[in-house]
Protein backbone atom coordinates (compact mmCIF):
# COMPACT_ATOMS: atom_id res chain seq x y z
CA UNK A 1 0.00 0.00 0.00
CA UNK A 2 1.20 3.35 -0.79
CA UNK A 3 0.20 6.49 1.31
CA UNK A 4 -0.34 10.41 0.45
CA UNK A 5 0.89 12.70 2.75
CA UNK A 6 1.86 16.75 2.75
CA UNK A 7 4.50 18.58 4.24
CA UNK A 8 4.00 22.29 4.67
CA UNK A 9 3.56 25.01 4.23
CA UNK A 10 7.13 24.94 3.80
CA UNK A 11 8.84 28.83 3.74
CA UNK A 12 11.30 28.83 0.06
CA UNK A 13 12.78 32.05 -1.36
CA UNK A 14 9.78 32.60 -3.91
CA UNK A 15 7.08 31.97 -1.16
CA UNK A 16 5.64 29.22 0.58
CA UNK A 17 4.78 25.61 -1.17
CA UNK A 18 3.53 22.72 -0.43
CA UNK A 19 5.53 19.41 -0.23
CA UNK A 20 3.32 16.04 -1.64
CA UNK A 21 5.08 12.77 -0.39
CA UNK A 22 4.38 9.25 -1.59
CA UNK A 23 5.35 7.05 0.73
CA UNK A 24 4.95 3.21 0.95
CA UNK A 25 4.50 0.30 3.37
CA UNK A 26 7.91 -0.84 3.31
CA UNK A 27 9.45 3.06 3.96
CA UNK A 28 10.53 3.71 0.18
CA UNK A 29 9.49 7.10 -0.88
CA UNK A 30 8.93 8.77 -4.44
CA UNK A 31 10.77 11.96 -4.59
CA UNK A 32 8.94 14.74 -2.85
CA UNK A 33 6.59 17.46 -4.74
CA UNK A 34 6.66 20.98 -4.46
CA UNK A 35 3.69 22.60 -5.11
CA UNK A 36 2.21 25.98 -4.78
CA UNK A 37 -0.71 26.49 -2.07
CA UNK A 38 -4.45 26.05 -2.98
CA UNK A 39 -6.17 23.19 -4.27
CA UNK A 40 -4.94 23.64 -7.70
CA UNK A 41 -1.32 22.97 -6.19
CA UNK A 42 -2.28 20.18 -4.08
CA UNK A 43 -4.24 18.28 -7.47
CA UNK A 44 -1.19 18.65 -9.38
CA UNK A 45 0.91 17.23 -6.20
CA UNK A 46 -1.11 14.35 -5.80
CA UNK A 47 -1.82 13.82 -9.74
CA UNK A 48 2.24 13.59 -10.24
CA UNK A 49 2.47 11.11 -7.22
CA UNK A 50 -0.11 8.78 -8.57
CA UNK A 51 1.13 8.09 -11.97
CA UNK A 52 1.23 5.30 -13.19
CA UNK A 53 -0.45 3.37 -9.90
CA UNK A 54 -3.66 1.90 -9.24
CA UNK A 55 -5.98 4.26 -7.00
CA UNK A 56 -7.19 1.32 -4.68
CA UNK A 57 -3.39 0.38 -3.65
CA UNK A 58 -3.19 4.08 -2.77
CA UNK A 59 -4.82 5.84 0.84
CA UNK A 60 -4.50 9.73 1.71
CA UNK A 61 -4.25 11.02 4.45
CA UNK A 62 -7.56 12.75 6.15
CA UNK A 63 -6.32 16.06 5.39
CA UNK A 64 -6.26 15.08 1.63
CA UNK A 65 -9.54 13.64 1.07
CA UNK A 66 -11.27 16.15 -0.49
CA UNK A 67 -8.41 16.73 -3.13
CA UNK A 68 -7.97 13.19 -3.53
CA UNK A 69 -11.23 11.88 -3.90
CA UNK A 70 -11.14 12.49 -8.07
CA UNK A 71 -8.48 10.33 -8.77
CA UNK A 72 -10.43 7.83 -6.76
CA UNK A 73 -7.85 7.30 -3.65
CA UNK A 74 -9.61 7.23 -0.26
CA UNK A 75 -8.56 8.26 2.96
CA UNK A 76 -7.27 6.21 5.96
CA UNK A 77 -5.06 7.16 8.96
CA UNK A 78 -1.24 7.22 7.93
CA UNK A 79 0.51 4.10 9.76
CA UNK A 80 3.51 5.31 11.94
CA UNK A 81 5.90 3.79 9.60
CA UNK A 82 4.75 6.86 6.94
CA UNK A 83 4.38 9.43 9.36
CA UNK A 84 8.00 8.96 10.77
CA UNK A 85 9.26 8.74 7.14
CA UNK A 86 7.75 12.42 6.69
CA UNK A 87 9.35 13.73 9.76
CA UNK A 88 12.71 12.46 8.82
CA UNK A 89 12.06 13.70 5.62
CA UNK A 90 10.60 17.19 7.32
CA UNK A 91 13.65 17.21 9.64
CA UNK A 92 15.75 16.76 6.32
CA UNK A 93 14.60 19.37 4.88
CA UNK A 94 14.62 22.03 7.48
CA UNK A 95 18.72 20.84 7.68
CA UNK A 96 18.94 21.83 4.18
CA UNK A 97 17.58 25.21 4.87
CA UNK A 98 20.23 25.54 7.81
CA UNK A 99 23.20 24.50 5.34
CA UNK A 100 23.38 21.03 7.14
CA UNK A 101 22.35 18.88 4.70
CA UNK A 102 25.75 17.57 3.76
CA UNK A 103 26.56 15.75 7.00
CA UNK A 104 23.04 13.09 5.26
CA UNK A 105 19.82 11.83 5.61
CA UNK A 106 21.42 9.23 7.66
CA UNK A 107 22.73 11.71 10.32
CA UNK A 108 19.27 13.08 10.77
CA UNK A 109 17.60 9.94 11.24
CA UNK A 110 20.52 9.19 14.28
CA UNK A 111 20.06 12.40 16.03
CA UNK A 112 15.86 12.34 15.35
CA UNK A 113 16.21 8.79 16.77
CA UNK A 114 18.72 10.07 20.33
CA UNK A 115 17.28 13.60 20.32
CA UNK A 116 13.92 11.93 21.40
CA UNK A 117 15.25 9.74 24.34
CA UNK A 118 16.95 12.76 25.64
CA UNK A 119 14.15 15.04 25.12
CA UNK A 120 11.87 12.05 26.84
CA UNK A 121 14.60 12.19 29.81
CA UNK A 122 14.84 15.63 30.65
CA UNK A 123 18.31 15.69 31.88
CA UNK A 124 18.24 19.58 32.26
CA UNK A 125 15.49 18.98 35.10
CA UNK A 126 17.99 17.13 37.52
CA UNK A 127 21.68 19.07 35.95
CA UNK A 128 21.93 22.83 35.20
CA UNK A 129 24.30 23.90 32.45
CA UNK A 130 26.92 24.97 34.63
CA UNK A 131 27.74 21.02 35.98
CA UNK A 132 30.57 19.37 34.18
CA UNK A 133 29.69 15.55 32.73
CA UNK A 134 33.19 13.63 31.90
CA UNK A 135 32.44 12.53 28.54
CA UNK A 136 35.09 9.48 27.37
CA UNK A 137 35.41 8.80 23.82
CA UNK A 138 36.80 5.65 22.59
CA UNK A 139 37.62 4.46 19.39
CA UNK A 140 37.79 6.17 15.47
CA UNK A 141 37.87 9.17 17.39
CA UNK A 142 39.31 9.30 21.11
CA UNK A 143 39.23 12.10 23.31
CA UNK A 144 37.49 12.93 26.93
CA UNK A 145 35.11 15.96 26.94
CA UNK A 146 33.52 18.27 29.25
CA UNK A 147 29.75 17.86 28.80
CA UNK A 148 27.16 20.20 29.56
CA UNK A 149 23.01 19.60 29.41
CA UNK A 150 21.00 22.79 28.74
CA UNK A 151 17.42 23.65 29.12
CA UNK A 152 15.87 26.72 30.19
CA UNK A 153 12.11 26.12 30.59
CA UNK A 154 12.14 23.56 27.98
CA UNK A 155 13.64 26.21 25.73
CA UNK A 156 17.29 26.28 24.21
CA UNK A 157 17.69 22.82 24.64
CA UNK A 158 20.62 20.49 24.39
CA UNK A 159 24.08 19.56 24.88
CA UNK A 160 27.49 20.27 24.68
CA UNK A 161 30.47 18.71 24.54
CA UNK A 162 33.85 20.83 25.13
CA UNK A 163 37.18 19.92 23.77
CA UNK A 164 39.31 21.47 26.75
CA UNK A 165 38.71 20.77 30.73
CA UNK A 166 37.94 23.76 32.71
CA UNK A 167 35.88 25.16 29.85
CA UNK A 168 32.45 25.37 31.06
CA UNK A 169 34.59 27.58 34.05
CA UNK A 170 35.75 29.16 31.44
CA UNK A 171 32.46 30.17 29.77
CA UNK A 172 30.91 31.07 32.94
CA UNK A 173 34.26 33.28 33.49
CA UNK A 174 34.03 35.05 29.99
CA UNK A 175 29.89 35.45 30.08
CA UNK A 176 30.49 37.58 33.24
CA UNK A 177 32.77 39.91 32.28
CA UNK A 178 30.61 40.73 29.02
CA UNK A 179 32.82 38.69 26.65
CA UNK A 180 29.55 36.76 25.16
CA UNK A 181 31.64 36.60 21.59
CA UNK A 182 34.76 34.88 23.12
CA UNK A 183 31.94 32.85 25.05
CA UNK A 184 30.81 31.43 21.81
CA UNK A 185 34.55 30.72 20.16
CA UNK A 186 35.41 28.22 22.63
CA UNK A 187 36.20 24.75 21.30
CA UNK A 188 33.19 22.72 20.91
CA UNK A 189 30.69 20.34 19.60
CA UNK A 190 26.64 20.68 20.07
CA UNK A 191 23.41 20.02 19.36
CA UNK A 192 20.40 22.11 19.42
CA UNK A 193 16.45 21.45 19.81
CA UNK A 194 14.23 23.62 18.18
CA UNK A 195 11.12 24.70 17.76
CA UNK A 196 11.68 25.84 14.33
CA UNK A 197 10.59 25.17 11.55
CA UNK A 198 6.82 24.67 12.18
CA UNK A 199 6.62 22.70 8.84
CA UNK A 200 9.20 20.40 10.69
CA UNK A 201 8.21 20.22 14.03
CA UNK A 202 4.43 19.43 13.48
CA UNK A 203 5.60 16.73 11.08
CA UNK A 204 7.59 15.61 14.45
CA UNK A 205 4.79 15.57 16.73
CA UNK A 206 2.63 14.02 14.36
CA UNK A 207 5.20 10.88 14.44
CA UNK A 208 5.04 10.87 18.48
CA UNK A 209 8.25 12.38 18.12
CA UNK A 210 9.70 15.24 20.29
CA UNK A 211 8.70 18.59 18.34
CA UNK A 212 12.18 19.53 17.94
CA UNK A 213 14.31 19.53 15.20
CA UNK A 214 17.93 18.64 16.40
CA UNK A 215 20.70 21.29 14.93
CA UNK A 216 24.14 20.14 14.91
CA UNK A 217 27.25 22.69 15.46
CA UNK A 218 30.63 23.02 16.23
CA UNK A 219 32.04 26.19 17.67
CA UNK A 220 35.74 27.17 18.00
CA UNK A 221 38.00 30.33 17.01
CA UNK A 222 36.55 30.67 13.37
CA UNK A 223 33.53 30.72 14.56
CA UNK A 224 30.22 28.25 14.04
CA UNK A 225 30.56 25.68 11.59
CA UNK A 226 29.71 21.94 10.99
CA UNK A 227 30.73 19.12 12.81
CA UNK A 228 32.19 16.42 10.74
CA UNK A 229 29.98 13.17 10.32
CA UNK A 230 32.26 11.44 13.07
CA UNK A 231 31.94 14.06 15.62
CA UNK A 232 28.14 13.87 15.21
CA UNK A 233 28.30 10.39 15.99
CA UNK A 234 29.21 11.33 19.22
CA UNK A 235 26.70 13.99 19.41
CA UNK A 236 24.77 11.10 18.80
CA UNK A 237 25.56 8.86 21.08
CA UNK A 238 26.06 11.34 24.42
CA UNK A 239 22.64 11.91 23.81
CA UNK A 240 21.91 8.16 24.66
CA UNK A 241 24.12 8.00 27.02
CA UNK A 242 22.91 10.88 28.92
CA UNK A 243 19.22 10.09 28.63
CA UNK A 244 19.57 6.82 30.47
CA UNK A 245 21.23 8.85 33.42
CA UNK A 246 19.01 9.09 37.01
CA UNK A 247 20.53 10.47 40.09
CA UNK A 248 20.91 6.65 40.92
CA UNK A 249 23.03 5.66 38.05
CA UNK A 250 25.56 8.41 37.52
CA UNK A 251 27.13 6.56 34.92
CA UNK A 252 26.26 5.80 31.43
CA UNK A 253 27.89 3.92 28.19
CA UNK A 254 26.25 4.17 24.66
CA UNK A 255 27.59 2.74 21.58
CA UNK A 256 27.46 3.43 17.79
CA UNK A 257 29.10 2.28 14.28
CA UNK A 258 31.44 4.68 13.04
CA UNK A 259 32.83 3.97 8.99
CA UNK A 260 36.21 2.72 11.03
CA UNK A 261 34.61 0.70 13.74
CA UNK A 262 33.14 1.06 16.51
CA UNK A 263 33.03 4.20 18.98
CA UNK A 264 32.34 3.56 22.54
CA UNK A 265 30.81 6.80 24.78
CA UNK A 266 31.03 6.75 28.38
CA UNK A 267 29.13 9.31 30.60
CA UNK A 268 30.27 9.88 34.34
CA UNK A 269 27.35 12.90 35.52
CA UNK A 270 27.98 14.83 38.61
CA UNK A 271 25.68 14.58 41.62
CA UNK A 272 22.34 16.12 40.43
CA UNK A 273 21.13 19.53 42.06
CA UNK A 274 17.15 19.69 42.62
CA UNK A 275 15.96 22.85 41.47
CA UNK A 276 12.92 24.59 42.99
C-alpha cells in the first residue's frame, strides 16, 4: 500500500509551497513534490504522485480527502511507519535550509532517533548547564570531553560537549565579564532542539516524536561551523548516554558504528542539584 501525505507550508525564497510525499508500506518514498498552495497545487501534487499506480493500492491522508477523492484514492489514517518517514524527511529538509544537509539523511535519522530519548529524559530537570559531565570517547575518534546539558524552561535545549577541561569555568568566566563573543569561540561540539521550523516540528509531533528539530554545530575560534559526520556520531551517542542517566546511576555507556569501527561513549554525571 502506498500512502499520500503533505509537508508544509514549507517557507522557500519565492514563497511558501507545499511538499506532496508518496510514501509506501515498506518506507521507500517517491521523490517529494513541491507545489504551490491552494487546491490547484495540491491536485497537481497528488496527480504527479499517482502516476502510473492503481488508485485502490493508494490511501490519503484525512487532510487530503477532499483533493484526492477524483483520482479515486480514499482516505485512511497514515501508519507510523509513513508518518516517521515524513518527519525524517521534514527534519531533512529544514537541515537543508540551515546549510546542514551535507553531514546526510542518515545523520538526521541518528540524532531524530537520540534527540527523542533525551528530550523524553529531561536531563536539564535534575543538571543545570553549569555542571561538568566527563564525557570518554573511545575508538575512530578518542578524546574525553567536558559535557554540559542545557534547558531553560524547555527552551534552548541540548548539549554540549567541550574539547578542553575547565571550559564550562571558562564560559561562565568570559559570560560575566561581558565577553559573550569569546563565550561562543570556545572549542566545541553541540546540538540544538528547536522549535523551528513549524513545517518540521508538526511533522515531528505528528510521528510521536519530540517537536524539535535537532541542529548540529561546532564552535571554535573561526567561529560556528559543521561538525564532521564522526563528531556527530558522538553527538549522537552522548545523547543516549545521557538520557539513560538518574541520580541513581551516575554513569552511562552508549555505543554506535562509526565507517572505522566502533566508537564507545562513556558518561560519568555529577551529583544532580534539585531545582525549585
Amino acid at each position: 500500500m502506498y500512502h499520500l501525505l503533505r509537508l508544509g507550508p514549507v517557507p522557500l525564497s519565492e514563497g511558501h509551497v507545499h511538499v506532496y510525499l508518496r510514501i509506501a508500506d515498506s518506507g521507500d518514498f517517491a521523490p517529494p513534490v513541491f507545489a504551490p498552495e491552494g487546491e490547484e497545487g495540491a491536485r497537481a501534487g497528488l496527480g504527479e504522485l499517482l502516476q502510473g499506480l492503481d488508485p485502490a493500492e493508494v490511501r490519503c491522508e484525512p487532510a487530503l480527502r477532499e483533493v484526492a477523492a477524483p483520482f479515486g484514492v480514499h482516505p485512511a489514517p497514515p501508519p507510523l511507519a509513513a508518518l516517521a518517514q515524513r518527519a525524517a524527511i521534514a527534519t531533512f529538509m529544514a537541515w537543508g535550509q540551515r546549510g546542514l544537509a551535507s553531514l546526510g539523511s542518515d545523520k538526521a535519522l541518528l540524532l531524530l532517533q537520540a534527540t527523542a530519548e533525551f528530550w523524553e529524559a529531561r536531563p536539564w530537570q535534575r543538571w543545570d548547564d553549569a555542571q561538568g559531565f566527563d564525557v570518554m570517547v573511545s575508538g575512530p575518534l578518542s578524546h574525553t570531553f567536558e559535557g554540559s546539558v542545557f534547558g531553560q524552561g524547555e527552551q534552548d535545549v541540548g548539549l554540549a560537549l567541550y574539547l578542553q577541561p575547565g571550559a564550562l569555568r571558562t564560559l561562565t568566566d568570559l559570560q560575566g565579564h561581558g565577553h559573550a563573543e569569546a563565550a561562543r569561540r570556545l572549542p566545541a561540539i553541540a546540538v540544538t532542539l528547536d522549535d523551528k521550523p513549524a513545517y518540521a516540528t508538526e511533522a515531528l509531533a505528528a510521528a510521536g516524536r519530540a517537536a524539535r528539530v535537532p541542529l548540529p554545530l561546532k564552535t571554535g575560534p573561526q567561529g560556528i561551523g559543521l561538525p564532521s559526520p564522526v563528531e556527530v556520531l558522538v553527538l549522537v551517542a552522548t545523547l543516549r548516554a545521557v538520557a539513560r542517566l538518574s541520580p541513581e546511576q551516575r554513569e552511562a555507556v552508549s555505543q554506535v558504528v562509526a565507517e572505522d569501527g566502533e566508537m564507545t561513549v562513556r558518561v560519568l554525571a555529577p551529583p544532580p542539584r534539585v531545582k525549585n
